[in-house]
PDB file of N, CA and C in Angstrom:
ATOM      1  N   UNK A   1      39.464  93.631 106.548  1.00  0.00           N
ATOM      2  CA  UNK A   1      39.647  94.980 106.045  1.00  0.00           C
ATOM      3  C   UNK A   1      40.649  95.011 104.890  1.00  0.00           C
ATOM      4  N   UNK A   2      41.762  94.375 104.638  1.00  0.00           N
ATOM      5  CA  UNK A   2      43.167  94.239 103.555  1.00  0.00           C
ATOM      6  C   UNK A   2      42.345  93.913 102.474  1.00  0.00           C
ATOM      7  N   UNK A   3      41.680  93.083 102.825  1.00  0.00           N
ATOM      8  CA  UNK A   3      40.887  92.403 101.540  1.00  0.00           C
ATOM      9  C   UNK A   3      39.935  93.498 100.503  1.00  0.00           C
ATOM     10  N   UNK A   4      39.524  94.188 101.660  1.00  0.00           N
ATOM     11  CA  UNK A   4      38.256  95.078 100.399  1.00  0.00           C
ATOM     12  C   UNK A   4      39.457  96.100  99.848  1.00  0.00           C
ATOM     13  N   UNK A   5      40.755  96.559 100.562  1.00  0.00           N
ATOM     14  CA  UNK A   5      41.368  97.820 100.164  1.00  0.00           C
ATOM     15  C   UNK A   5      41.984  97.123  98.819  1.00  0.00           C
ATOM     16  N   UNK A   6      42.735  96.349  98.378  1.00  0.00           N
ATOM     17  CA  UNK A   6      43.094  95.321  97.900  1.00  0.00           C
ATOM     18  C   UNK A   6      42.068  95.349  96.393  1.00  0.00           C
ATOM     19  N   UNK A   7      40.570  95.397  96.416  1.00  0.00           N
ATOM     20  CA  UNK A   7      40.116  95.249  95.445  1.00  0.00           C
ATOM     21  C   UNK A   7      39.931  96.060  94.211  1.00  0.00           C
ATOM     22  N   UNK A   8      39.841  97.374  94.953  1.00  0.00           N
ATOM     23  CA  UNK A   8      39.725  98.965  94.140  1.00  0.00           C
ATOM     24  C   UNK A   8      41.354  99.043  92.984  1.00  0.00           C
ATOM     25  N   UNK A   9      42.222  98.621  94.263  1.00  0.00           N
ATOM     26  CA  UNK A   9      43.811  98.946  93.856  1.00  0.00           C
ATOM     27  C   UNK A   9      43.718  97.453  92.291  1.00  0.00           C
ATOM     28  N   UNK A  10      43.373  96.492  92.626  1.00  0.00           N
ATOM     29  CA  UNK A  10      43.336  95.524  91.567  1.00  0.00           C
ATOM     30  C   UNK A  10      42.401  96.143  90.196  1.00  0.00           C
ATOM     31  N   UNK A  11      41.407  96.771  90.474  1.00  0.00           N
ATOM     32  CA  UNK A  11      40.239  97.323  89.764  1.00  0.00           C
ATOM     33  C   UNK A  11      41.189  98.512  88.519  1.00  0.00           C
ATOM     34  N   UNK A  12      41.900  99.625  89.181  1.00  0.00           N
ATOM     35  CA  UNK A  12      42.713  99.954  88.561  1.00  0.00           C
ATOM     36  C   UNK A  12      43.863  99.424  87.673  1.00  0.00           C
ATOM     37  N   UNK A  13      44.439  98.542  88.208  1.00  0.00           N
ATOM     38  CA  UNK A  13      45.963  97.633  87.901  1.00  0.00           C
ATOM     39  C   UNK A  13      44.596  97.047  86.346  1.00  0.00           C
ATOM     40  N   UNK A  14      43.998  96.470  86.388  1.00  0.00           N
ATOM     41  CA  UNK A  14      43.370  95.941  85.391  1.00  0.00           C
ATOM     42  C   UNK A  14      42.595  97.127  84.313  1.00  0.00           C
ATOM     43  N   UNK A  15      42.085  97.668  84.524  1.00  0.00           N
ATOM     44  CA  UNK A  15      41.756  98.715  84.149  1.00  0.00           C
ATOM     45  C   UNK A  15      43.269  99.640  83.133  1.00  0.00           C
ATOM     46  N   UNK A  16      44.425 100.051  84.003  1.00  0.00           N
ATOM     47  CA  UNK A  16      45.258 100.221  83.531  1.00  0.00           C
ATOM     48  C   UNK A  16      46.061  98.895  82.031  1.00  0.00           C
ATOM     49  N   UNK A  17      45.764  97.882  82.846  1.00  0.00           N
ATOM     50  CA  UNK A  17      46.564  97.023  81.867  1.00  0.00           C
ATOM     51  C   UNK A  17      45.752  96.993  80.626  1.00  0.00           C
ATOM     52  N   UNK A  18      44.370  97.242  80.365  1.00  0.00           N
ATOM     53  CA  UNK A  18      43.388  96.837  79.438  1.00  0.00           C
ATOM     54  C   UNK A  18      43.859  98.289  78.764  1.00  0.00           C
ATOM     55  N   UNK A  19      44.120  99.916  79.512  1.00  0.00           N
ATOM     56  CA  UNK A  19      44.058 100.158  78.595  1.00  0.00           C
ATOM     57  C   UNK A  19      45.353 100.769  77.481  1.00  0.00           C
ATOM     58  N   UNK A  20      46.701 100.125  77.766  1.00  0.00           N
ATOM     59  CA  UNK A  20      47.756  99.871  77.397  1.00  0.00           C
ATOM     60  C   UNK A  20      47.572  98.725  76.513  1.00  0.00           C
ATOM     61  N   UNK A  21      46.873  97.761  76.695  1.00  0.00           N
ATOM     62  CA  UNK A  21      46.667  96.759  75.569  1.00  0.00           C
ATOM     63  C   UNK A  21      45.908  96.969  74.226  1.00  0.00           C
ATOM     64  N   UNK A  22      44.770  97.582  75.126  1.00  0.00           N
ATOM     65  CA  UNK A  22      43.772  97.892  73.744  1.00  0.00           C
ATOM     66  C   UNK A  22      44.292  99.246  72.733  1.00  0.00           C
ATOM     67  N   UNK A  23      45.202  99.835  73.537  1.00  0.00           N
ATOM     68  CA  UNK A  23      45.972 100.425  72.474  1.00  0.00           C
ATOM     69  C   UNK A  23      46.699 100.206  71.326  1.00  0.00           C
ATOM     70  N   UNK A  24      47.599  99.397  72.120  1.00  0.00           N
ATOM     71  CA  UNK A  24      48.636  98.803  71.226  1.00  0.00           C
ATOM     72  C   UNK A  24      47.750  97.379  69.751  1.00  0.00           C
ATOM     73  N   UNK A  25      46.604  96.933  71.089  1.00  0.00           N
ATOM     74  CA  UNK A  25      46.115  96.058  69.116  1.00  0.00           C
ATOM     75  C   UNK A  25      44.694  97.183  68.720  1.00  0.00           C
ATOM     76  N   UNK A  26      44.464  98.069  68.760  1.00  0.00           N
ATOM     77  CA  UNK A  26      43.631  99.096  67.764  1.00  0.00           C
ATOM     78  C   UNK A  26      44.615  99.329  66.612  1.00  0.00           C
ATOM     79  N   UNK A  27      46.079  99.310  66.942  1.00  0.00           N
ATOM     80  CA  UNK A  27      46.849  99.699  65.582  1.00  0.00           C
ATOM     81  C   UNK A  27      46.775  98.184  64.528  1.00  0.00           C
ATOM     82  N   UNK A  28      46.416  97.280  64.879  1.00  0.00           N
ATOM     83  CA  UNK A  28      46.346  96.404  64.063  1.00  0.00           C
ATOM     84  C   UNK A  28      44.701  95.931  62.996  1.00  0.00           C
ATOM     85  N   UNK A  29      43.641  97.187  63.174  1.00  0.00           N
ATOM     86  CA  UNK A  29      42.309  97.204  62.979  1.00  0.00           C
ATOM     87  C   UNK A  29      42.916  97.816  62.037  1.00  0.00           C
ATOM     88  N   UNK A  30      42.148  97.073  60.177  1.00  0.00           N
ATOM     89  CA  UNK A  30      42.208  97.877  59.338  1.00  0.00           C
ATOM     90  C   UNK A  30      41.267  98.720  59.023  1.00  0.00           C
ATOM     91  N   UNK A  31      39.991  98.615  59.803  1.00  0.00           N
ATOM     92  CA  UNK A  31      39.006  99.408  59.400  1.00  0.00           C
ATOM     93  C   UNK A  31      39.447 101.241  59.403  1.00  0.00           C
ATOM     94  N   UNK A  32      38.961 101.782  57.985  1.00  0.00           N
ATOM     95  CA  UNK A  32      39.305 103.225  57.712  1.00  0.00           C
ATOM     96  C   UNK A  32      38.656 104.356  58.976  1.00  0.00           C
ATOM     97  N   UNK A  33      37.486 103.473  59.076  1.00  0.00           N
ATOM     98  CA  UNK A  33      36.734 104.584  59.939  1.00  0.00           C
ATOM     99  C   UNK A  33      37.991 105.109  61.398  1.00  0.00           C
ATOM    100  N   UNK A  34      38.423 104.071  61.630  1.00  0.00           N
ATOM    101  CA  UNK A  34      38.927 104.323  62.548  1.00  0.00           C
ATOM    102  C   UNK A  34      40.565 105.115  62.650  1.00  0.00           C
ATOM    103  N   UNK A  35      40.672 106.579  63.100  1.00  0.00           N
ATOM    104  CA  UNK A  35      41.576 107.365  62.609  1.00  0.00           C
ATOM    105  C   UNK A  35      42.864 107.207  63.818  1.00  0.00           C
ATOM    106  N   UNK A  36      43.650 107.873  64.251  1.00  0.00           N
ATOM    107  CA  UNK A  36      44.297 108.134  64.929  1.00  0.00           C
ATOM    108  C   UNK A  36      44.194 108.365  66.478  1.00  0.00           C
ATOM    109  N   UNK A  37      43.655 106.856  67.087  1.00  0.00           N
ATOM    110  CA  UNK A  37      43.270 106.973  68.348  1.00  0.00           C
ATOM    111  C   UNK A  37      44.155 107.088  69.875  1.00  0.00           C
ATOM    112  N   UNK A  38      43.546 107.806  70.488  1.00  0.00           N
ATOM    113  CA  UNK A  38      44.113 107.858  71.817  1.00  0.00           C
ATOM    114  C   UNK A  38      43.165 107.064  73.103  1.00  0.00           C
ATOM    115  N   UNK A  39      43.620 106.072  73.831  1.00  0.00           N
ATOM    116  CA  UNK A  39      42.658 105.640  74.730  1.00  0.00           C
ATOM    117  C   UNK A  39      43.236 106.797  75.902  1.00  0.00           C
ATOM    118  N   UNK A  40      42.177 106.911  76.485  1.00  0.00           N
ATOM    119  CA  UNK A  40      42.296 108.472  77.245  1.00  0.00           C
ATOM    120  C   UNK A  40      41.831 107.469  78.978  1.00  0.00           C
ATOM    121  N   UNK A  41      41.167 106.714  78.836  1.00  0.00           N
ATOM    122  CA  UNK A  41      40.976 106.508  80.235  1.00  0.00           C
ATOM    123  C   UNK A  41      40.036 104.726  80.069  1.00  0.00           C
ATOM    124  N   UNK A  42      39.948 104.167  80.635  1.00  0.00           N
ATOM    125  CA  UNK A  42      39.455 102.848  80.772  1.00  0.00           C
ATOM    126  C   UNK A  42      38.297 102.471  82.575  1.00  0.00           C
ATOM    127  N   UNK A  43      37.078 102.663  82.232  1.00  0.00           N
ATOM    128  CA  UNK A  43      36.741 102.555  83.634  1.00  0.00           C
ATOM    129  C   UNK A  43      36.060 100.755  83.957  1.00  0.00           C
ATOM    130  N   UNK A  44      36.651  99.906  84.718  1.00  0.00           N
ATOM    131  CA  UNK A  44      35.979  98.482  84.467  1.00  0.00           C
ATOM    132  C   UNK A  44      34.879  97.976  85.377  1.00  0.00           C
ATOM    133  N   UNK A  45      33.652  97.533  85.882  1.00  0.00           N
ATOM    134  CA  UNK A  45      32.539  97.728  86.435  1.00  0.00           C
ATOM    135  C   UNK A  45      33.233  96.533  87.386  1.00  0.00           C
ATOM    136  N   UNK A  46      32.564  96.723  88.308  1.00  0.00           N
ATOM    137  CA  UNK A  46      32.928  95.907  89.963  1.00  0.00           C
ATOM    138  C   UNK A  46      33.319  94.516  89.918  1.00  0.00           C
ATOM    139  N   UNK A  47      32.427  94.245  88.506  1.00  0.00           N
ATOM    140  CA  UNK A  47      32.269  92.641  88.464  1.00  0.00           C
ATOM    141  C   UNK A  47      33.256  92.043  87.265  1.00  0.00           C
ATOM    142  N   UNK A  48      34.064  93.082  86.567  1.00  0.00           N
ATOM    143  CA  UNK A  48      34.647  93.273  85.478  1.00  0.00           C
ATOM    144  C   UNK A  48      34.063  92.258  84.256  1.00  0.00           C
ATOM    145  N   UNK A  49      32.833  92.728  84.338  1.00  0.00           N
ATOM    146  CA  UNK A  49      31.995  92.046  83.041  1.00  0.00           C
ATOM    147  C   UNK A  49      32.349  92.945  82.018  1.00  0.00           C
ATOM    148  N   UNK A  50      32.491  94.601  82.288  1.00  0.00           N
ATOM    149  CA  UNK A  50      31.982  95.569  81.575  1.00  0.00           C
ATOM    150  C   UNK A  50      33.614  96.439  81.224  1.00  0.00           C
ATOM    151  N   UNK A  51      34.109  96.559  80.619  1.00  0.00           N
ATOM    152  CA  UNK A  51      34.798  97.890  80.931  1.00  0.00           C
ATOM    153  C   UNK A  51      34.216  99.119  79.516  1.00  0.00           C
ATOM    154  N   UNK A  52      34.347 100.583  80.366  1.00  0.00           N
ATOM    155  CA  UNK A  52      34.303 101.572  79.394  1.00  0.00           C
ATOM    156  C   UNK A  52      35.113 102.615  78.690  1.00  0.00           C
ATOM    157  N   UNK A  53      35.373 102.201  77.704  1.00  0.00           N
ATOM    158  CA  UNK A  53      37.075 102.305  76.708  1.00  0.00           C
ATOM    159  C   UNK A  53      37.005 104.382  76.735  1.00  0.00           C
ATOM    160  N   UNK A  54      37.095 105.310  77.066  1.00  0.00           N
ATOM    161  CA  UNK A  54      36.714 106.778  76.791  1.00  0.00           C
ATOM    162  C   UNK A  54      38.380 106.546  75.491  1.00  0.00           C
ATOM    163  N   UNK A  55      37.980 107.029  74.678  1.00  0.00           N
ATOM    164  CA  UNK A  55      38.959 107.740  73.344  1.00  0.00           C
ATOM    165  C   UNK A  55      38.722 109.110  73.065  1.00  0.00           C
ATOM    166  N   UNK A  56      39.658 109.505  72.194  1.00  0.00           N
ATOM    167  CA  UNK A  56      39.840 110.858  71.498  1.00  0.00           C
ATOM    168  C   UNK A  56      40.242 110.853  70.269  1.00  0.00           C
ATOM    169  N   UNK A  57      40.025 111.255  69.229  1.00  0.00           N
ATOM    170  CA  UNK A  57      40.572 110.934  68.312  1.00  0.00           C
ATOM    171  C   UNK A  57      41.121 112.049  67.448  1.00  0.00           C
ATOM    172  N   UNK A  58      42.928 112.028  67.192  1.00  0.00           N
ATOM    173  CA  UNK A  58      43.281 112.957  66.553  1.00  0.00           C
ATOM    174  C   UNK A  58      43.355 113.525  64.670  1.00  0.00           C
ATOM    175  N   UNK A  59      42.810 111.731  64.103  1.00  0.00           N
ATOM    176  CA  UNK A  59      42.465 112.903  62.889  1.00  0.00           C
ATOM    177  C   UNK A  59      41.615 111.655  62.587  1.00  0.00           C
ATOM    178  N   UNK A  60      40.530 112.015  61.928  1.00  0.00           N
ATOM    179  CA  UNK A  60      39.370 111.287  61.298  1.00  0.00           C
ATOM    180  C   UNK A  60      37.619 111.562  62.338  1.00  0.00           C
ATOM    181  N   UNK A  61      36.791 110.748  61.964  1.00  0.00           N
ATOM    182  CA  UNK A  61      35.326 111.492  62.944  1.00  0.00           C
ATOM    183  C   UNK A  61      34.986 110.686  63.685  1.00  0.00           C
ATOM    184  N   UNK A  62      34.827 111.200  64.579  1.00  0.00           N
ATOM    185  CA  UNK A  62      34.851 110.869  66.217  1.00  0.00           C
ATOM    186  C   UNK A  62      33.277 109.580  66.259  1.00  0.00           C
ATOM    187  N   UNK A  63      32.551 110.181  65.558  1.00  0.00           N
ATOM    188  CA  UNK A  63      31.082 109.465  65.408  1.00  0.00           C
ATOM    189  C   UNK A  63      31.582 107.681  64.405  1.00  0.00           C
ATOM    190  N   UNK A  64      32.066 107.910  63.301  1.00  0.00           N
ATOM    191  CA  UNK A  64      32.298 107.175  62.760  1.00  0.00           C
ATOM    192  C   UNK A  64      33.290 106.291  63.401  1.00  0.00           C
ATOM    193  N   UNK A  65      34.553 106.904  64.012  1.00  0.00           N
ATOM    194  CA  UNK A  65      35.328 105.765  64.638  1.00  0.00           C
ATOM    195  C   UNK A  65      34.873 105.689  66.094  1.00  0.00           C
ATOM    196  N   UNK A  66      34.026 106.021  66.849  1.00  0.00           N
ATOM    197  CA  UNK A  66      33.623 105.230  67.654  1.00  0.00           C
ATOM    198  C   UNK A  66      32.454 103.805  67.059  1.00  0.00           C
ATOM    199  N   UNK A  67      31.877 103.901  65.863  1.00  0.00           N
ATOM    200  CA  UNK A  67      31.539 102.879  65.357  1.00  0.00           C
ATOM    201  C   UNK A  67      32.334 101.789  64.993  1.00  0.00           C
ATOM    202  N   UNK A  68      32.883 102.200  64.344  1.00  0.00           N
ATOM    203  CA  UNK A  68      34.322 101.148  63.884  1.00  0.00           C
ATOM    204  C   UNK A  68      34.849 100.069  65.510  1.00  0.00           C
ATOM    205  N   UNK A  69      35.479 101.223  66.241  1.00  0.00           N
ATOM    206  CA  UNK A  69      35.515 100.533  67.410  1.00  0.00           C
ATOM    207  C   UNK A  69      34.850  99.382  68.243  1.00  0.00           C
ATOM    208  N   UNK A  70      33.518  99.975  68.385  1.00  0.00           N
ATOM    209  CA  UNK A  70      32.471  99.190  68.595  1.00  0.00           C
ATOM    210  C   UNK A  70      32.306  98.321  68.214  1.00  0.00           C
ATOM    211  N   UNK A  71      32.218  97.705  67.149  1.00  0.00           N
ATOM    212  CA  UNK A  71      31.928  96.934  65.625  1.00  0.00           C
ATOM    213  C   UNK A  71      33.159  95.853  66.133  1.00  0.00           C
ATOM    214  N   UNK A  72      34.309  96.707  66.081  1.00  0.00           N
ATOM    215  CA  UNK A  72      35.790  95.720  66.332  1.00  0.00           C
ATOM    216  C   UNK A  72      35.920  95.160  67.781  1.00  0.00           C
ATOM    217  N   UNK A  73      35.010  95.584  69.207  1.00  0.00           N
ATOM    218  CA  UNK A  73      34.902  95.440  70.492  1.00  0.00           C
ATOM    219  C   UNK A  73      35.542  93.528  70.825  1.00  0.00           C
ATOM    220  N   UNK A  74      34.853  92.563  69.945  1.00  0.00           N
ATOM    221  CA  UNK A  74      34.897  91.408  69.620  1.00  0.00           C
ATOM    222  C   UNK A  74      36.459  90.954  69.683  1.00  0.00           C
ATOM    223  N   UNK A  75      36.895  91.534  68.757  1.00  0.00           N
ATOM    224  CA  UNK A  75      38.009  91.188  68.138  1.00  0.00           C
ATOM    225  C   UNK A  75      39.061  91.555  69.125  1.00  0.00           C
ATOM    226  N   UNK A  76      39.293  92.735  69.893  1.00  0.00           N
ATOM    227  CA  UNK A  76      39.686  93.643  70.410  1.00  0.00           C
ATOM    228  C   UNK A  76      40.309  92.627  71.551  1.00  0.00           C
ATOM    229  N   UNK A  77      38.744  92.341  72.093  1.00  0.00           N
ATOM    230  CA  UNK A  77      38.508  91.785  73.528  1.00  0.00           C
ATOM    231  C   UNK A  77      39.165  90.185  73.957  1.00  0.00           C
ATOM    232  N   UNK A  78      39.258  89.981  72.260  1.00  0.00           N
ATOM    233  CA  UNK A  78      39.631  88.347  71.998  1.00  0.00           C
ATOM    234  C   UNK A  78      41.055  88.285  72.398  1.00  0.00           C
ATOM    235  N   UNK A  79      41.852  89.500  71.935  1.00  0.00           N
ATOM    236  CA  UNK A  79      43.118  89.954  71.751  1.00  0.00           C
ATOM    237  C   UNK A  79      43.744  90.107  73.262  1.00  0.00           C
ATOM    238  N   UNK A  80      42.666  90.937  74.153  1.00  0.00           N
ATOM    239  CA  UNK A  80      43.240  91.425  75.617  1.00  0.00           C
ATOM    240  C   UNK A  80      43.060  89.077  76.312  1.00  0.00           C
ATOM    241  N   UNK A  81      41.962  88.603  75.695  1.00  0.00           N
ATOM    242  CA  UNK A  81      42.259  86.876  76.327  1.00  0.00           C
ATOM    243  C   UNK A  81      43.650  86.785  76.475  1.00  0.00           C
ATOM    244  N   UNK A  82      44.335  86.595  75.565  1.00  0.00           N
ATOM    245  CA  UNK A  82      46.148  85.989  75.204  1.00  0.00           C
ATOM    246  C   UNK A  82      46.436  87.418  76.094  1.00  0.00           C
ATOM    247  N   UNK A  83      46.468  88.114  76.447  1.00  0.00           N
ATOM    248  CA  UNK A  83      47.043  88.712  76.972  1.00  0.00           C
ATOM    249  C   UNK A  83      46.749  89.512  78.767  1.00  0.00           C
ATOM    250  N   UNK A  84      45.497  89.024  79.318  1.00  0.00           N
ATOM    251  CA  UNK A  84      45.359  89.394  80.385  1.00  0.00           C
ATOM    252  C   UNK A  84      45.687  88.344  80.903  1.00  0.00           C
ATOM    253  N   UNK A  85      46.191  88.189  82.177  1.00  0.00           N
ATOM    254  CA  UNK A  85      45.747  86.953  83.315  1.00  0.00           C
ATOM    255  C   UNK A  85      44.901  87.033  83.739  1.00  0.00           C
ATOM    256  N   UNK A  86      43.556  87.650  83.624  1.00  0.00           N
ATOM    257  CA  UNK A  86      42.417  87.675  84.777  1.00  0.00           C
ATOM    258  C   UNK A  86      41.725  86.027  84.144  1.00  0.00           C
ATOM    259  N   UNK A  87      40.600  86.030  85.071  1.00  0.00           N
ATOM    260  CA  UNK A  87      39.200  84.789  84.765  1.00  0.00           C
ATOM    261  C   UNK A  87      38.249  85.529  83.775  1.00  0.00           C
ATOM    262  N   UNK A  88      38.247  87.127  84.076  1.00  0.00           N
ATOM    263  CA  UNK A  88      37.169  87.161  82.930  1.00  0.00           C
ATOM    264  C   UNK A  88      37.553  88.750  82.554  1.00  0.00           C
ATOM    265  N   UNK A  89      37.476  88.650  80.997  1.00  0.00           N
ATOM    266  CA  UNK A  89      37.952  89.665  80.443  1.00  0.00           C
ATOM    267  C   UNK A  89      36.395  90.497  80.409  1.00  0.00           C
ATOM    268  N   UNK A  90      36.254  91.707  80.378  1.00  0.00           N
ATOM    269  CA  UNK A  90      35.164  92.778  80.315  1.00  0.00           C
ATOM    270  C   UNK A  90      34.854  92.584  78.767  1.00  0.00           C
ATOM    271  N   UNK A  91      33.318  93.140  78.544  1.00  0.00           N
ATOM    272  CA  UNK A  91      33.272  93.058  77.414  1.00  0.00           C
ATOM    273  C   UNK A  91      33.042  94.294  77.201  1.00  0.00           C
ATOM    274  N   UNK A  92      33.969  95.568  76.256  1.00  0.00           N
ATOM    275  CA  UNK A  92      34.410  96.719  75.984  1.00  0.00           C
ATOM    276  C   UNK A  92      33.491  97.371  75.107  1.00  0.00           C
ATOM    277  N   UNK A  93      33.441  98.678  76.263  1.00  0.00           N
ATOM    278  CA  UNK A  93      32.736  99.934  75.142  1.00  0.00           C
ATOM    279  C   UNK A  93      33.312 100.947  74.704  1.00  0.00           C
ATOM    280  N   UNK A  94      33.229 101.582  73.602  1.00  0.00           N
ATOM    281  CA  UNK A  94      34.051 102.406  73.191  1.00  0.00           C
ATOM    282  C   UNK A  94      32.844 103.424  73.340  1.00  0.00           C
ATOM    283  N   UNK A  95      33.656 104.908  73.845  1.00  0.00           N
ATOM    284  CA  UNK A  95      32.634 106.255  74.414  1.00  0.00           C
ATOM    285  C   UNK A  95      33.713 107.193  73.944  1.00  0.00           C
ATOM    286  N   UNK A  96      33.522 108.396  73.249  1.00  0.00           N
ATOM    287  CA  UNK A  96      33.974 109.227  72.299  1.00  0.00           C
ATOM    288  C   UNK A  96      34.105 110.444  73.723  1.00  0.00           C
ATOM    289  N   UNK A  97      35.232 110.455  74.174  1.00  0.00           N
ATOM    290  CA  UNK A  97      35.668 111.602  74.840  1.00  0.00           C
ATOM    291  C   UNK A  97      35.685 112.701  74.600  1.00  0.00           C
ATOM    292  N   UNK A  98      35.059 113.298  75.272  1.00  0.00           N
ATOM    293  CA  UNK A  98      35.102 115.226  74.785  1.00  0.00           C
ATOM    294  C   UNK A  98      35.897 116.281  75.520  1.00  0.00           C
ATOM    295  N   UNK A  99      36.540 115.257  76.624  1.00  0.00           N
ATOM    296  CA  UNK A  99      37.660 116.270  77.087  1.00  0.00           C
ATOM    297  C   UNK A  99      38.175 117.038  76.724  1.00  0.00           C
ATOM    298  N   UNK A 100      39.183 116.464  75.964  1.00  0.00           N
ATOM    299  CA  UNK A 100      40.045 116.808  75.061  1.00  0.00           C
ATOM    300  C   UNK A 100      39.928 118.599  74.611  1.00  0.00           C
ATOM    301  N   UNK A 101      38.501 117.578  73.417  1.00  0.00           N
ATOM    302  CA  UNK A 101      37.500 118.672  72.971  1.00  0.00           C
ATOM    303  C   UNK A 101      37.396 120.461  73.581  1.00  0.00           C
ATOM    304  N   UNK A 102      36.695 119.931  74.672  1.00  0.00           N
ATOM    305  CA  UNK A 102      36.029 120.956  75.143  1.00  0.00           C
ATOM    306  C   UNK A 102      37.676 121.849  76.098  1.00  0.00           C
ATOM    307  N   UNK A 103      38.650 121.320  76.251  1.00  0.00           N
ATOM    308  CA  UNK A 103      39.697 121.693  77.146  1.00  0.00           C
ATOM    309  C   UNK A 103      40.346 122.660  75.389  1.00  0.00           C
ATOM    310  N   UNK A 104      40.648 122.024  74.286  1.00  0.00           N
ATOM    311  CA  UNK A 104      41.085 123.486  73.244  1.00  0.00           C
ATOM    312  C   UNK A 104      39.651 124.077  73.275  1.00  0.00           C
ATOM    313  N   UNK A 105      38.751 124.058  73.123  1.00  0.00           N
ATOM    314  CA  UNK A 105      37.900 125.190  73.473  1.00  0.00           C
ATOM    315  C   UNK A 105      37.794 126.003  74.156  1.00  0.00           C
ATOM    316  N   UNK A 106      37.783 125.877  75.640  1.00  0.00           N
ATOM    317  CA  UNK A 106      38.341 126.561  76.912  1.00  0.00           C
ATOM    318  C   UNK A 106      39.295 127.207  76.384  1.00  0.00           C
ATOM    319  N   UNK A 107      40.837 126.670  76.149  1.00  0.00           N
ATOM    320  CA  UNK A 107      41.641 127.496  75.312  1.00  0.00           C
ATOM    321  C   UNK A 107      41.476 128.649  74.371  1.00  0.00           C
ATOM    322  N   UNK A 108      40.996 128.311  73.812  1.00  0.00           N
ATOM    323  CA  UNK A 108      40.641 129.181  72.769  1.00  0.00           C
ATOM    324  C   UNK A 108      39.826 130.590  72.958  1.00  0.00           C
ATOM    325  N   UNK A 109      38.970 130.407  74.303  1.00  0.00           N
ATOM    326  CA  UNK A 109      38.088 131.649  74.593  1.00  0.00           C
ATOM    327  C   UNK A 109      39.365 132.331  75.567  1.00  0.00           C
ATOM    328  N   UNK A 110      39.927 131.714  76.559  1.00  0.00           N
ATOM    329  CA  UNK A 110      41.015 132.352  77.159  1.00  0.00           C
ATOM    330  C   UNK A 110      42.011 132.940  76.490  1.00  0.00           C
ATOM    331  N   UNK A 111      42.821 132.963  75.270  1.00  0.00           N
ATOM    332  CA  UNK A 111      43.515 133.383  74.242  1.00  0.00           C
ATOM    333  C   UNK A 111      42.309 134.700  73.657  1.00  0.00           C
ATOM    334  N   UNK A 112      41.396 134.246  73.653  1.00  0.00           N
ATOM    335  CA  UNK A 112      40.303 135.342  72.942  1.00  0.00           C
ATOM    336  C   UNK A 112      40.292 136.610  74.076  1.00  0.00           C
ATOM    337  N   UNK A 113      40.248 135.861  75.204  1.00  0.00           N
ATOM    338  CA  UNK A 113      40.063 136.844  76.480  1.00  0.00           C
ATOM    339  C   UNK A 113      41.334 137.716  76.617  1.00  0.00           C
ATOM    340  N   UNK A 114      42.138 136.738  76.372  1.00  0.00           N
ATOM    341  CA  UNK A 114      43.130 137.777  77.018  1.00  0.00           C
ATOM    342  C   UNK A 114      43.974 138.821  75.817  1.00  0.00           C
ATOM    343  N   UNK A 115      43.369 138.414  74.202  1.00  0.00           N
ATOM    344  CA  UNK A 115      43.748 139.378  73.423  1.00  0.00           C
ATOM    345  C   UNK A 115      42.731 140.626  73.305  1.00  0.00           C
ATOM    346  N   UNK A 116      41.628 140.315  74.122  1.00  0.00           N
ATOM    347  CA  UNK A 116      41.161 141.344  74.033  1.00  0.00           C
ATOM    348  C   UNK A 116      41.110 142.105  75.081  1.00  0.00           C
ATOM    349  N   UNK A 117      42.048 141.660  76.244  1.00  0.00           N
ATOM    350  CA  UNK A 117      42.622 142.226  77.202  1.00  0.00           C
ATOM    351  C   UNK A 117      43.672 143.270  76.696  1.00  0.00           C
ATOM    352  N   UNK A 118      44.211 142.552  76.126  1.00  0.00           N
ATOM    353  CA  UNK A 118      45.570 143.183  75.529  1.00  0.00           C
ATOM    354  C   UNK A 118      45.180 144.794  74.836  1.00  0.00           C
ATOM    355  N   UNK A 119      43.696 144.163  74.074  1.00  0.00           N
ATOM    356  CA  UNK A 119      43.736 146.247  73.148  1.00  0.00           C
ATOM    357  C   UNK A 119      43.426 147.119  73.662  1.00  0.00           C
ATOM    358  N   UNK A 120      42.612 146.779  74.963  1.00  0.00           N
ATOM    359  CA  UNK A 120      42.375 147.523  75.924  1.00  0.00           C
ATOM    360  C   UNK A 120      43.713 147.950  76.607  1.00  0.00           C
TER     361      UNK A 120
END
């Protein structure tokens, strides 16, 4: 039983470490496309072949620098080698988060709502 609880908790710990790393070397990608990124969440598949990078991005286009990303996945992934201890590093997708997004939107109708609470 220790053993399977043990695996989820590792699943995270790696997951977490990948996505503190892949942060810190995205600032070293000169590609333009890629603007002012936030890694927002990192999910890594059972077998950690796979992980899936979710970003946000605060200034430049979300379409274009998730390309860039993608494109750089290689390089990225080469970078988390020298720096993970695992046996096998995931090979990384970058997925354009709309959280963010859609959460000032939400905002924005609630501010709408409640000023038009207000003239009433």
């Amino acid at each position: 039983m220790r053993h399977k609880r043990s695996i989820p908790n590792r699943s995270f710990r790696v997951a977490d470490q990948i996505q503190r790393d892949v942060s810190e070397l995205i600032r070293e990608l000169k590609d333009p496309r890629i603007g002012m990124v936030t890694i927002n969440a990192v999910e890594v598949s059972p077998d950690y072949a796979h992980a899936k990078v979710y970003f946000s991005v605060l200034v430049g286009d979300p379409q274009q620098c998730e390309e860039g990303l993608n494109e750089a996945a290689g390089f990225l992934r080469n970078g988390l080698f020298k720096r993970l201890q695992i046996h096998t590093v995931p090979t990384l997708h970058f997925v354009f988060d709309r959280t963010t997004e859609r959460a000032a939107d939400l905002n924005a109708l609630i501010a709408r709502a409640n000023a038009e609470r207000a003239k009433d």
